[in-house]
PDB file of N, CA and C in Angstrom:
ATOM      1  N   UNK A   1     -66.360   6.375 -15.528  1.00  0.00           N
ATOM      2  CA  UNK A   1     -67.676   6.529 -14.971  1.00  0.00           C
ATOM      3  C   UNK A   1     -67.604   6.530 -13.439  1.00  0.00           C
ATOM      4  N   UNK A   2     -66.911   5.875 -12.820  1.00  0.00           N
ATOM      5  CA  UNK A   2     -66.630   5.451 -11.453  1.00  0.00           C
ATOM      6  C   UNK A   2     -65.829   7.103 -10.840  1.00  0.00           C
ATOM      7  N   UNK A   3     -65.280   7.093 -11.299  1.00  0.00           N
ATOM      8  CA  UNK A   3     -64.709   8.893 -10.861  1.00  0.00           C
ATOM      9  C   UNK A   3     -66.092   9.885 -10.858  1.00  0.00           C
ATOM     10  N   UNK A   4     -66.606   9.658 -11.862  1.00  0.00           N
ATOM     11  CA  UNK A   4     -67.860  10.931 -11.621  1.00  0.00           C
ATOM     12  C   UNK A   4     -68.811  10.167 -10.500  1.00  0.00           C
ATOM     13  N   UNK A   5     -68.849   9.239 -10.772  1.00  0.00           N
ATOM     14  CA  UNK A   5     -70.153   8.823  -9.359  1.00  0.00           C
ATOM     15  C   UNK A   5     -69.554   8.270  -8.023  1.00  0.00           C
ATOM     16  N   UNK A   6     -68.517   8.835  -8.139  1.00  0.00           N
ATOM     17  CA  UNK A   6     -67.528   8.554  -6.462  1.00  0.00           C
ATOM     18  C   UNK A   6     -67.924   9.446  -5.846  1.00  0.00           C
ATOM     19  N   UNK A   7     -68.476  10.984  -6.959  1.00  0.00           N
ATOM     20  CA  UNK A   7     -67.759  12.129  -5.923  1.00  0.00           C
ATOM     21  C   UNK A   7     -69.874  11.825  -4.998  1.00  0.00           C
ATOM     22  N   UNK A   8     -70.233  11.463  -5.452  1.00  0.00           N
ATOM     23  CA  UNK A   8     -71.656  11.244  -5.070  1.00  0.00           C
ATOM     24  C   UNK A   8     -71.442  10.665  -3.314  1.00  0.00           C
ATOM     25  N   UNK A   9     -70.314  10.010  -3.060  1.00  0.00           N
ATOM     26  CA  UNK A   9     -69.995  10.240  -1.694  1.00  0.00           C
ATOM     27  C   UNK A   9     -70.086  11.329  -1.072  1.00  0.00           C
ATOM     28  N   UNK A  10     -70.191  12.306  -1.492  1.00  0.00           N
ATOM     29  CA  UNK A  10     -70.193  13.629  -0.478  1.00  0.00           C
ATOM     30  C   UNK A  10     -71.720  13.432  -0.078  1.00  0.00           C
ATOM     31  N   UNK A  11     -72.590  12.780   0.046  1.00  0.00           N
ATOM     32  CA  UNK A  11     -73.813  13.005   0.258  1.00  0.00           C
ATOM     33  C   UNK A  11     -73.880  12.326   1.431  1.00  0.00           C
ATOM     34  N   UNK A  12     -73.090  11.527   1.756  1.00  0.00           N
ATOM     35  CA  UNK A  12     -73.275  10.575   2.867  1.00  0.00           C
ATOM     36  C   UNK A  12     -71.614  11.277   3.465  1.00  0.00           C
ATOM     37  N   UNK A  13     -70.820  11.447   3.215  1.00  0.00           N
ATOM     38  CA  UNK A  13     -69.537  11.810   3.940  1.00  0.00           C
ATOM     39  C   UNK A  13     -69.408  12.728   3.748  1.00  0.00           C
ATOM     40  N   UNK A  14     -68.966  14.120   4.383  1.00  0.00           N
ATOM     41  CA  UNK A  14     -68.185  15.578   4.178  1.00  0.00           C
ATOM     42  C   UNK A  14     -67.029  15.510   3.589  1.00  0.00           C
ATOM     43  N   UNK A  15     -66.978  16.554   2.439  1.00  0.00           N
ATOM     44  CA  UNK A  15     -65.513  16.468   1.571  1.00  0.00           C
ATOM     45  C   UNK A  15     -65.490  14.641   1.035  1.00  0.00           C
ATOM     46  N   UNK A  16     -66.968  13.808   0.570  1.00  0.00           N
ATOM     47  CA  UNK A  16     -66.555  12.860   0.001  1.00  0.00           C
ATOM     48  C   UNK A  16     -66.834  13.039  -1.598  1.00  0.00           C
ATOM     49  N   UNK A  17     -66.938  14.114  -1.738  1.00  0.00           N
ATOM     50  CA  UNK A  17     -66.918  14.654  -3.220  1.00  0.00           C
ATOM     51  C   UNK A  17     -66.071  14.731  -3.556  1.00  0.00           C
ATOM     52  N   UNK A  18     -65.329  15.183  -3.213  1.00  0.00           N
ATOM     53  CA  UNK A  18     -63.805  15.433  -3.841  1.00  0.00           C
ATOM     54  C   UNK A  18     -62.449  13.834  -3.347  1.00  0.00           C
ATOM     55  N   UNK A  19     -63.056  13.603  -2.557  1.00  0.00           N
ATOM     56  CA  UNK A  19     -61.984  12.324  -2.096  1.00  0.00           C
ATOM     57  C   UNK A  19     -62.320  11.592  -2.705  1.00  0.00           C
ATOM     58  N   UNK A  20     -63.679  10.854  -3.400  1.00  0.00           N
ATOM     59  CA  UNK A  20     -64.259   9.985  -4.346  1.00  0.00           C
ATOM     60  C   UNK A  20     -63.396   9.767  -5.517  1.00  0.00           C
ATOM     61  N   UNK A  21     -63.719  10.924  -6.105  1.00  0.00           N
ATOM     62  CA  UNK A  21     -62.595  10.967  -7.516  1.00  0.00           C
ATOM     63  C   UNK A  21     -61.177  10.714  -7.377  1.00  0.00           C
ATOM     64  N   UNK A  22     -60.636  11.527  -6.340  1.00  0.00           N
ATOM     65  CA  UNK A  22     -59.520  11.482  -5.996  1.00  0.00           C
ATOM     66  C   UNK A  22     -58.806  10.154  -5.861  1.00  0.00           C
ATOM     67  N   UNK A  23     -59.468   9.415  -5.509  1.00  0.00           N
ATOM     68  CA  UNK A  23     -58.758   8.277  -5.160  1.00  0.00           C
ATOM     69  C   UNK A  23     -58.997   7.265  -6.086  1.00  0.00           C
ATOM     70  N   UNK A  24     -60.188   7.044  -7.475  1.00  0.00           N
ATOM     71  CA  UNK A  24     -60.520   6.614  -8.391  1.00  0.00           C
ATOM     72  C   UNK A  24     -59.176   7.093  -9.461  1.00  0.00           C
ATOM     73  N   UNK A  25     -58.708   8.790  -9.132  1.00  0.00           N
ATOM     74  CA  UNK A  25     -57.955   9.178 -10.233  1.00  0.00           C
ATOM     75  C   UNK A  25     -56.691   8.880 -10.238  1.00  0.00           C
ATOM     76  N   UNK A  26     -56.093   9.072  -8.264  1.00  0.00           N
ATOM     77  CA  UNK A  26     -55.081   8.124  -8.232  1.00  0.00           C
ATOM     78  C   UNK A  26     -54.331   6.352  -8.795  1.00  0.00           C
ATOM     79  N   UNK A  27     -55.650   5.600  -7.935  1.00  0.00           N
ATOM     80  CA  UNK A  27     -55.502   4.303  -8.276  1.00  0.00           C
ATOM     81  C   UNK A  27     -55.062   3.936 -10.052  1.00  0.00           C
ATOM     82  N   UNK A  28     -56.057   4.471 -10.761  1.00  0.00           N
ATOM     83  CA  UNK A  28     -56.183   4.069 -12.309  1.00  0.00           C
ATOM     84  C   UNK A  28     -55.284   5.353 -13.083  1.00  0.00           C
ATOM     85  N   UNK A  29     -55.222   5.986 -12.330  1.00  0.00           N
ATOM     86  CA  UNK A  29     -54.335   7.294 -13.699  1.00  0.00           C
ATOM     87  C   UNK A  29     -53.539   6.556 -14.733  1.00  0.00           C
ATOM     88  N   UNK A  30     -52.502   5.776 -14.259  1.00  0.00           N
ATOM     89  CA  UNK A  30     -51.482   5.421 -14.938  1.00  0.00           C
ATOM     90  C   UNK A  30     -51.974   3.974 -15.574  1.00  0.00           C
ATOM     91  N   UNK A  31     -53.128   3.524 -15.538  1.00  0.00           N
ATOM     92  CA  UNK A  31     -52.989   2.284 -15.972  1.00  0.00           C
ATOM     93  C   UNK A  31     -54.239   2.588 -17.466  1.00  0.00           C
ATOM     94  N   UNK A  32     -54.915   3.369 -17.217  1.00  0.00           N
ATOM     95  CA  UNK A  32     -55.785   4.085 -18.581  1.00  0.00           C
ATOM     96  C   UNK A  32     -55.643   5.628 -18.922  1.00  0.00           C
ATOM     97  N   UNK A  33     -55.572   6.240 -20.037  1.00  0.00           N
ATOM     98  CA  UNK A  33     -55.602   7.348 -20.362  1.00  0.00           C
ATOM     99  C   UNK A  33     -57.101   8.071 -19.708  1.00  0.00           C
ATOM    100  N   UNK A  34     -57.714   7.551 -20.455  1.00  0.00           N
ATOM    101  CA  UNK A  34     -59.557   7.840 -19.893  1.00  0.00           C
ATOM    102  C   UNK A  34     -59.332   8.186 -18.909  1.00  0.00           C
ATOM    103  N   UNK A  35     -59.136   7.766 -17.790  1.00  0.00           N
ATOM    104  CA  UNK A  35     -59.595   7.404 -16.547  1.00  0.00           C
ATOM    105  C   UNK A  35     -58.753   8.735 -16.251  1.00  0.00           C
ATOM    106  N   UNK A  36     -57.493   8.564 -16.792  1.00  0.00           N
ATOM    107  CA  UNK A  36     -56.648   9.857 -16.056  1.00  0.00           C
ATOM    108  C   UNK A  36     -57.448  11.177 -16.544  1.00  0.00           C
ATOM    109  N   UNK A  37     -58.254  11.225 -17.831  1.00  0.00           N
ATOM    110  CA  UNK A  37     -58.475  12.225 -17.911  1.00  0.00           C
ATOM    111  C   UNK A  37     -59.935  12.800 -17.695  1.00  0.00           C
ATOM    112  N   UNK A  38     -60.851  11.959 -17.826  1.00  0.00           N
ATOM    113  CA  UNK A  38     -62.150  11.881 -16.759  1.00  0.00           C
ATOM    114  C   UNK A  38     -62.043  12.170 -14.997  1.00  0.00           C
ATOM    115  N   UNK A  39     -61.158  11.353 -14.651  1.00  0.00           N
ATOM    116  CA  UNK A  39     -60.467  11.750 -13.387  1.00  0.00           C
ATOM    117  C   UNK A  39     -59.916  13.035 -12.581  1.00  0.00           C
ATOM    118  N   UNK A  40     -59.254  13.337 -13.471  1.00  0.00           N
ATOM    119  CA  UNK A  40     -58.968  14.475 -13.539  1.00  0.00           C
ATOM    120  C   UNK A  40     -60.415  16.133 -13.612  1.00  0.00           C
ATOM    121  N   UNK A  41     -60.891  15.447 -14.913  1.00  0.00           N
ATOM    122  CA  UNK A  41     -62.224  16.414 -14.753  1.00  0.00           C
ATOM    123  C   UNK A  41     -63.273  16.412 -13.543  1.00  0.00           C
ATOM    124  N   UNK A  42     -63.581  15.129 -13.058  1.00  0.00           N
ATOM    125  CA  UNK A  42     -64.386  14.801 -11.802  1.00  0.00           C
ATOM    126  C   UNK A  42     -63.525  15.773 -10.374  1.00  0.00           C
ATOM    127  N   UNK A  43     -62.288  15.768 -10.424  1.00  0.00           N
ATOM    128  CA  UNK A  43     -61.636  16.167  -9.045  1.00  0.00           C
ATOM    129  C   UNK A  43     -61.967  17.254  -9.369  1.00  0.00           C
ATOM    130  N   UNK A  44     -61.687  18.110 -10.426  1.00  0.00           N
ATOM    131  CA  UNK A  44     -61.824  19.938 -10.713  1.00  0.00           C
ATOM    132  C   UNK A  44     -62.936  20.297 -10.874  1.00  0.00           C
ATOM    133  N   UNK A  45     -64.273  19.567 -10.791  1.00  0.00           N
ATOM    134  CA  UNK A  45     -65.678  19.812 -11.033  1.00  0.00           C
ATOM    135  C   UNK A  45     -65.896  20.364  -9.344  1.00  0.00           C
ATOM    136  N   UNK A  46     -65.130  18.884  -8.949  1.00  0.00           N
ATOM    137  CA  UNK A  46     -65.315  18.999  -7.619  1.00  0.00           C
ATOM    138  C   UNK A  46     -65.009  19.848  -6.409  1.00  0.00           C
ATOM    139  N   UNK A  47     -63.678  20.082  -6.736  1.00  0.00           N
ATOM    140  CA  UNK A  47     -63.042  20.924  -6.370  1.00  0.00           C
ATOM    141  C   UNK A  47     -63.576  22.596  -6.401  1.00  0.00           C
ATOM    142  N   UNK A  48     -64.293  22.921  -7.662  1.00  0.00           N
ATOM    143  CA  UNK A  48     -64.891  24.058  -7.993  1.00  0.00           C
ATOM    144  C   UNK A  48     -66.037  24.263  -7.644  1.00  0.00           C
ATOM    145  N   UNK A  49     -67.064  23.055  -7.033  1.00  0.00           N
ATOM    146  CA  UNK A  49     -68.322  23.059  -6.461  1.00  0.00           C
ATOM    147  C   UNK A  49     -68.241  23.273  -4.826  1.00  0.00           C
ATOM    148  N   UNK A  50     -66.862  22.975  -4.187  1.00  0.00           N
ATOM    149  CA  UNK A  50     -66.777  22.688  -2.971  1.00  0.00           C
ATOM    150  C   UNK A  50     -66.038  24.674  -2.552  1.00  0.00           C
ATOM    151  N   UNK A  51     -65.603  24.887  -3.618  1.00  0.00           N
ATOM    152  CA  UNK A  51     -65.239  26.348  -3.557  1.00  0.00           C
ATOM    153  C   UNK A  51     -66.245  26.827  -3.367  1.00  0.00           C
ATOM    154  N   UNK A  52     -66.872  27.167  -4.183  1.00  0.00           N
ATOM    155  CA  UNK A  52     -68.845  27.739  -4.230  1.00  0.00           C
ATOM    156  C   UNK A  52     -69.204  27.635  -3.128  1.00  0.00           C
ATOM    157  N   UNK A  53     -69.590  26.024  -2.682  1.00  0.00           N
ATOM    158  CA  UNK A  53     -70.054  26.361  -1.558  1.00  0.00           C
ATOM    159  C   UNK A  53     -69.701  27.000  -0.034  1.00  0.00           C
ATOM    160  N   UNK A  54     -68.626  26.857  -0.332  1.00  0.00           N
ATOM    161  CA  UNK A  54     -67.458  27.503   1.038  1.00  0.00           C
ATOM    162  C   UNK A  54     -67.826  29.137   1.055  1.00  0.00           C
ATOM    163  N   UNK A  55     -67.599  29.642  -0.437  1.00  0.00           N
ATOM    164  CA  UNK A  55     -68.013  31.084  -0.135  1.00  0.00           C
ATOM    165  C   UNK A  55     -69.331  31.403   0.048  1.00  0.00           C
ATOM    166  N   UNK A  56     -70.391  30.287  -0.230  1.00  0.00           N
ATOM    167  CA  UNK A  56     -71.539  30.866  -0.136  1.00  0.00           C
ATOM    168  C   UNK A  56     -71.474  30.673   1.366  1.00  0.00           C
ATOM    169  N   UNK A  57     -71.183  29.886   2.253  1.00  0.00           N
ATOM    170  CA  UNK A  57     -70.999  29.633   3.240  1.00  0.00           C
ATOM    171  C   UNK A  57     -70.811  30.821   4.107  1.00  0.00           C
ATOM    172  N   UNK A  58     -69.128  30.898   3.769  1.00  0.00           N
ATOM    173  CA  UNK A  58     -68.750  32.396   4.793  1.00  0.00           C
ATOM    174  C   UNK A  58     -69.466  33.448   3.864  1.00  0.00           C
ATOM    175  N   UNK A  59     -70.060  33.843   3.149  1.00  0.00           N
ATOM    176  CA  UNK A  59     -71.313  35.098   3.022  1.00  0.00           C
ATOM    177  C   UNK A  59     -72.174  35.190   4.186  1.00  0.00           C
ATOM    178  N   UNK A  60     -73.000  33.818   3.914  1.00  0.00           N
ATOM    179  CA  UNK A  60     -73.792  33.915   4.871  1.00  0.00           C
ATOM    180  C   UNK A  60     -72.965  33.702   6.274  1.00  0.00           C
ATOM    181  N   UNK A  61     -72.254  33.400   7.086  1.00  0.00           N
ATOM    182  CA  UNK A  61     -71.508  33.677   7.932  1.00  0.00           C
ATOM    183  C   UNK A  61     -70.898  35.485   8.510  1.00  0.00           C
ATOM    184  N   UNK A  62     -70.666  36.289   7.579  1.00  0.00           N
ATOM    185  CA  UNK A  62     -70.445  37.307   7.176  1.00  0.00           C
ATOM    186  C   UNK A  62     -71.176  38.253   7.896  1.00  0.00           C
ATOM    187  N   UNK A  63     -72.394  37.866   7.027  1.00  0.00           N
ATOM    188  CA  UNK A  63     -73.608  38.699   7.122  1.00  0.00           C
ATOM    189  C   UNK A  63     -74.455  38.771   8.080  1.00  0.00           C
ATOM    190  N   UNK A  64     -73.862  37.930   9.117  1.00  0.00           N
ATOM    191  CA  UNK A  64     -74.863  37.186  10.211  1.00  0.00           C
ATOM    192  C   UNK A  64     -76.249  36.554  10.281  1.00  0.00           C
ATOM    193  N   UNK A  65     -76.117  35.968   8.653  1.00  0.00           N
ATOM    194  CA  UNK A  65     -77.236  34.894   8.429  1.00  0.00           C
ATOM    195  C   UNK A  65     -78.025  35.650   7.566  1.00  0.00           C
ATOM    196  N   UNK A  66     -77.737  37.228   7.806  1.00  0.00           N
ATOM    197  CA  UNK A  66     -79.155  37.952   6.688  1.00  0.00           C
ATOM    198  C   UNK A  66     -78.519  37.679   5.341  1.00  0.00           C
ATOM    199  N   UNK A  67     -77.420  37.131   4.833  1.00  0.00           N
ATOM    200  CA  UNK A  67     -77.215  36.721   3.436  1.00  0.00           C
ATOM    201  C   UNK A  67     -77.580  35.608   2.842  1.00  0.00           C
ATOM    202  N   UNK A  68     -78.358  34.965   3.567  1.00  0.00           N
ATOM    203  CA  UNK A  68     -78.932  33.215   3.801  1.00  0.00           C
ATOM    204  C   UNK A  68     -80.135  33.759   2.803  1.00  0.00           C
ATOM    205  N   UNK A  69     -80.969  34.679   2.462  1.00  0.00           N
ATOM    206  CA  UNK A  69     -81.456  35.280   1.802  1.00  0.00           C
ATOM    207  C   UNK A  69     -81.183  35.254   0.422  1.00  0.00           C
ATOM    208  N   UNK A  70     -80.068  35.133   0.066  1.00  0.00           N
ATOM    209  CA  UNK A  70     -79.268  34.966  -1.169  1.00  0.00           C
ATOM    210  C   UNK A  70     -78.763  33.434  -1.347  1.00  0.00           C
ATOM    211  N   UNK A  71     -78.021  33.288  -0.177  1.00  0.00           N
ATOM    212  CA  UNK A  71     -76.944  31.950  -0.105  1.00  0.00           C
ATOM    213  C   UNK A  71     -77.924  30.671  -0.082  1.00  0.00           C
ATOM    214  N   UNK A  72     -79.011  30.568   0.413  1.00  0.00           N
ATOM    215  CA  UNK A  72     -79.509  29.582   0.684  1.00  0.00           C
ATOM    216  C   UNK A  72     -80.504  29.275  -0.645  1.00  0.00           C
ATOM    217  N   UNK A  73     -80.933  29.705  -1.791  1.00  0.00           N
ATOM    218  CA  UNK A  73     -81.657  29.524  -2.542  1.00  0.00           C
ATOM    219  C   UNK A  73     -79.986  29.219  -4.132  1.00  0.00           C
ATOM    220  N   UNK A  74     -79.139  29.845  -3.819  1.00  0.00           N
ATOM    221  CA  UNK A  74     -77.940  29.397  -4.701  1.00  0.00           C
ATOM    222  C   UNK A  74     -76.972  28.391  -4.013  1.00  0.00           C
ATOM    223  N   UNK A  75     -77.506  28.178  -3.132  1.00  0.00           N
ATOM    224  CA  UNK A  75     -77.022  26.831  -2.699  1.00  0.00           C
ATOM    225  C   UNK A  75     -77.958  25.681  -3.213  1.00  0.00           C
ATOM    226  N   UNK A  76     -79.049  25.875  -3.419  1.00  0.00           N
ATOM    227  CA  UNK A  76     -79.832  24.471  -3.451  1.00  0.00           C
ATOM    228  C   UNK A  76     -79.279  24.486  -5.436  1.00  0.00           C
ATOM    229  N   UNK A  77     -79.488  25.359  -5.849  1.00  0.00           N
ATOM    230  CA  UNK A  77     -79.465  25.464  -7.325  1.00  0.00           C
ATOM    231  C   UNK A  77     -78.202  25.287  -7.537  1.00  0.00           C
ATOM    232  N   UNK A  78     -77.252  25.461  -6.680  1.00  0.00           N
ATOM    233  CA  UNK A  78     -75.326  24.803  -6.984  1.00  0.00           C
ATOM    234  C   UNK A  78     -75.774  22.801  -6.330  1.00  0.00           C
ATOM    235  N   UNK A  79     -76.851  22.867  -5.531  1.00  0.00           N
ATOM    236  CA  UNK A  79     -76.590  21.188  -5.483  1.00  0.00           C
ATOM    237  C   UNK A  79     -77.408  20.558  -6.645  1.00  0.00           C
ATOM    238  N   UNK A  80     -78.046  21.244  -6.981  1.00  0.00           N
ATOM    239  CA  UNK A  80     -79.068  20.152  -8.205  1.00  0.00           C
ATOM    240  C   UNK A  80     -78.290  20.247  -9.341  1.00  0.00           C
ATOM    241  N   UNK A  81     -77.580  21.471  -9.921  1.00  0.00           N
ATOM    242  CA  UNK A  81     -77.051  21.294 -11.006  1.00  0.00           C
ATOM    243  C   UNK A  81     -75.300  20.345 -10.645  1.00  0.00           C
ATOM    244  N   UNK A  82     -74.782  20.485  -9.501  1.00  0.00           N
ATOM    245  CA  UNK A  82     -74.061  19.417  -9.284  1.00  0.00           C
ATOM    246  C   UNK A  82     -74.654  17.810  -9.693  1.00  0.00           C
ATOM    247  N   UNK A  83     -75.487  17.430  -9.168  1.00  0.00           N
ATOM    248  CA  UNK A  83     -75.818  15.862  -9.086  1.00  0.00           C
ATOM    249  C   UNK A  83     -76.263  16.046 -10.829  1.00  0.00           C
ATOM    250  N   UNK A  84     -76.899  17.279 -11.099  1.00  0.00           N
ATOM    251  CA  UNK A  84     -77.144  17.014 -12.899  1.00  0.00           C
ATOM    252  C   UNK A  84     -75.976  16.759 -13.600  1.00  0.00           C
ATOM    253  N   UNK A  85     -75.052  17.560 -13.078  1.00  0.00           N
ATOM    254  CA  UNK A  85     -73.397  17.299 -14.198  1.00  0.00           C
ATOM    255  C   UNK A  85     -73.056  16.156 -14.149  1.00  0.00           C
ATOM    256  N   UNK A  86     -73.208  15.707 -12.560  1.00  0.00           N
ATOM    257  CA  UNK A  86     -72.098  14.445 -12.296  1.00  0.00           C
ATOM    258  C   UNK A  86     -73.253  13.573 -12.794  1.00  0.00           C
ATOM    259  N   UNK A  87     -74.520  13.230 -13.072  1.00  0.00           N
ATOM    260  CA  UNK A  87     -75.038  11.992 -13.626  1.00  0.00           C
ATOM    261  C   UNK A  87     -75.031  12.327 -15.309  1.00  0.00           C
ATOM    262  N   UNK A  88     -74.517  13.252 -16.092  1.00  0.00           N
ATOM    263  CA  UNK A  88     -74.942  13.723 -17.202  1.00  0.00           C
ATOM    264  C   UNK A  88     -73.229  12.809 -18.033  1.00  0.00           C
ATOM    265  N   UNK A  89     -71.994  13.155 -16.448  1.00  0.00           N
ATOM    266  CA  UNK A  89     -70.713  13.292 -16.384  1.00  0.00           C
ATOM    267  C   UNK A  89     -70.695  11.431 -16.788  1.00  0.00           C
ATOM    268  N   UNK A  90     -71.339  10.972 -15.739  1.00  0.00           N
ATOM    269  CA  UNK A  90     -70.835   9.404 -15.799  1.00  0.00           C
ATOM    270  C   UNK A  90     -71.429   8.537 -16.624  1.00  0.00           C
ATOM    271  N   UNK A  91     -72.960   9.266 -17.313  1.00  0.00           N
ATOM    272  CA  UNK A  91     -73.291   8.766 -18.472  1.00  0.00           C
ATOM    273  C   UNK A  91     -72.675   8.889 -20.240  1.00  0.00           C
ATOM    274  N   UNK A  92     -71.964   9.904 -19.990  1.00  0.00           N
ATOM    275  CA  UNK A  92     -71.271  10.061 -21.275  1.00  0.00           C
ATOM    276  C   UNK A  92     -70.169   9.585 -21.035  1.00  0.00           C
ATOM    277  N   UNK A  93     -69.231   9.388 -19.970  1.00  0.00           N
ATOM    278  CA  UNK A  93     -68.230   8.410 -20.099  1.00  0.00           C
ATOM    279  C   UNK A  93     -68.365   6.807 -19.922  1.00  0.00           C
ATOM    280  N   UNK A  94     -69.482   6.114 -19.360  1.00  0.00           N
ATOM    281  CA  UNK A  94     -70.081   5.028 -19.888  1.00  0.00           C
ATOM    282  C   UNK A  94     -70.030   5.075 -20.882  1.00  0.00           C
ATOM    283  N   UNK A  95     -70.442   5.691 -21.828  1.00  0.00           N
ATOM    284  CA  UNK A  95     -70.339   5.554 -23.523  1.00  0.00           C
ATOM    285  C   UNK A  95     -68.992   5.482 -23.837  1.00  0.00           C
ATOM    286  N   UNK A  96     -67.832   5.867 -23.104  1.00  0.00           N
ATOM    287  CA  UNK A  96     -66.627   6.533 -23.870  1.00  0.00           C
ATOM    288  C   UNK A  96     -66.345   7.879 -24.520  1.00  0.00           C
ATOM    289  N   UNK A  97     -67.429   8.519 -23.891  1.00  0.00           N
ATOM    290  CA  UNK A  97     -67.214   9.957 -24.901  1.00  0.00           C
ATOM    291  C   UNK A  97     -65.994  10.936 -23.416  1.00  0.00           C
ATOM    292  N   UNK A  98     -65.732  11.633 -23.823  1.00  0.00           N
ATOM    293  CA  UNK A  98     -64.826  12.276 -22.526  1.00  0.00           C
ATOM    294  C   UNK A  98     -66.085  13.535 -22.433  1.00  0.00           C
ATOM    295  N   UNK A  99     -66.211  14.149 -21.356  1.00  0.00           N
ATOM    296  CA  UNK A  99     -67.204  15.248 -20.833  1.00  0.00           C
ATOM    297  C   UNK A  99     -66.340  16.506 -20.089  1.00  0.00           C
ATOM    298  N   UNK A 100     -66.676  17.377 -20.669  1.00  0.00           N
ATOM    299  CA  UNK A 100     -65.958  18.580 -19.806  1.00  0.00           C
ATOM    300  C   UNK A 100     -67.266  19.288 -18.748  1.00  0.00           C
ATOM    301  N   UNK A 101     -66.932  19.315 -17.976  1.00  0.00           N
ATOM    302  CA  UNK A 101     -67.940  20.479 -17.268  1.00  0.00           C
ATOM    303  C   UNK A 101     -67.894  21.779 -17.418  1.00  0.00           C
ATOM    304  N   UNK A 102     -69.108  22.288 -17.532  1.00  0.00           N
ATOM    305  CA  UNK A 102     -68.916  23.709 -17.547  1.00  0.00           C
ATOM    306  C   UNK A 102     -68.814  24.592 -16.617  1.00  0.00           C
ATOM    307  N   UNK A 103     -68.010  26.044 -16.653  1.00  0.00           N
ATOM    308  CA  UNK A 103     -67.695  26.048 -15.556  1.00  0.00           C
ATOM    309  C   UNK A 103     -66.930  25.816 -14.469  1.00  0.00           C
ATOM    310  N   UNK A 104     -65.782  25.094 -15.030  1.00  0.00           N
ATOM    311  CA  UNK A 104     -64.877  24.554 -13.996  1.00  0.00           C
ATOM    312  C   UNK A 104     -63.143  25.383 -13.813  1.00  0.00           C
ATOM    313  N   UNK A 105     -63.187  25.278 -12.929  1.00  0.00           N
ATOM    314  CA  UNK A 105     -61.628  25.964 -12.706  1.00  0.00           C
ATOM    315  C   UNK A 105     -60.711  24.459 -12.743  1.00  0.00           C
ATOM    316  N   UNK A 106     -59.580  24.582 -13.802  1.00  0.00           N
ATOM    317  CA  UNK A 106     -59.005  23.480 -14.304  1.00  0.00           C
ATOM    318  C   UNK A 106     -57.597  23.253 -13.379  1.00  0.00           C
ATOM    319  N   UNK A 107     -57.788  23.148 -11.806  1.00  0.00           N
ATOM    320  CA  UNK A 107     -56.536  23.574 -10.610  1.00  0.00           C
ATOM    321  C   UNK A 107     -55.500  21.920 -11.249  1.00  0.00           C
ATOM    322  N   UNK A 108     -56.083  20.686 -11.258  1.00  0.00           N
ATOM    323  CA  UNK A 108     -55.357  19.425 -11.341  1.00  0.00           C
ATOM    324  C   UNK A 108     -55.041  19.099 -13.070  1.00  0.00           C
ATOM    325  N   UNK A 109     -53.652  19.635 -13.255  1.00  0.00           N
ATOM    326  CA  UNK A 109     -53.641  19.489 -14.583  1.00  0.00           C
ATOM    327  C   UNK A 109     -52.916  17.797 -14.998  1.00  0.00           C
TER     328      UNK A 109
END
């Protein structure tokens, strides 16, 4: 549970989305299975949300802001369904169930 609501640091720190988990997945990998493998899913959620936004980023960069037109309304809808996964993420592993995200590019095997 603590891996999915680490990455919730990015809201208060830059890139603390992805360092959240990261360091939840480090510390505990080896001492629980779970953890390594929840862990694991939290970094590649993360990892794949922080992609998104980078390209929506340089689009609108690109375009000289006239793609902000596009980028800026799939940006808000890439952050709400983020905070939906990751609270949907740390409530089903509170239970013990394991959660895959959808959508995810699987880079940390």
């Amino acid at each position: 549970m603590f891996a999915h609501l680490a990455s919730l640091v990015g809201l208060i720190i830059p890139l603390g989305n992805i360092v959240g988990p990261l360091v939840v997945w480090l510390i505990k990998k080896d001492e629980m299975a779970f953890v390594d493998d929840q862990g694991k899913e939290a970094l590649n959620f993360n990892i794949t949300v922080g992609l998104i936004g980078l390209a929506l980023f340089l689009l609108t960069i690109i375009t000289f802001g006239i793609g902000a037109i596009l980028t800026a309304p799939l940006g808000v809808v890439l952050a709400i369904a983020w905070i939906a996964f990751t609270i949907i993420a740390a409530i089903k592993a509170n239970e013990g169930q394991s959660y895959r995200y959808p959508f995810t590019l699987r880079l940390v095997k």
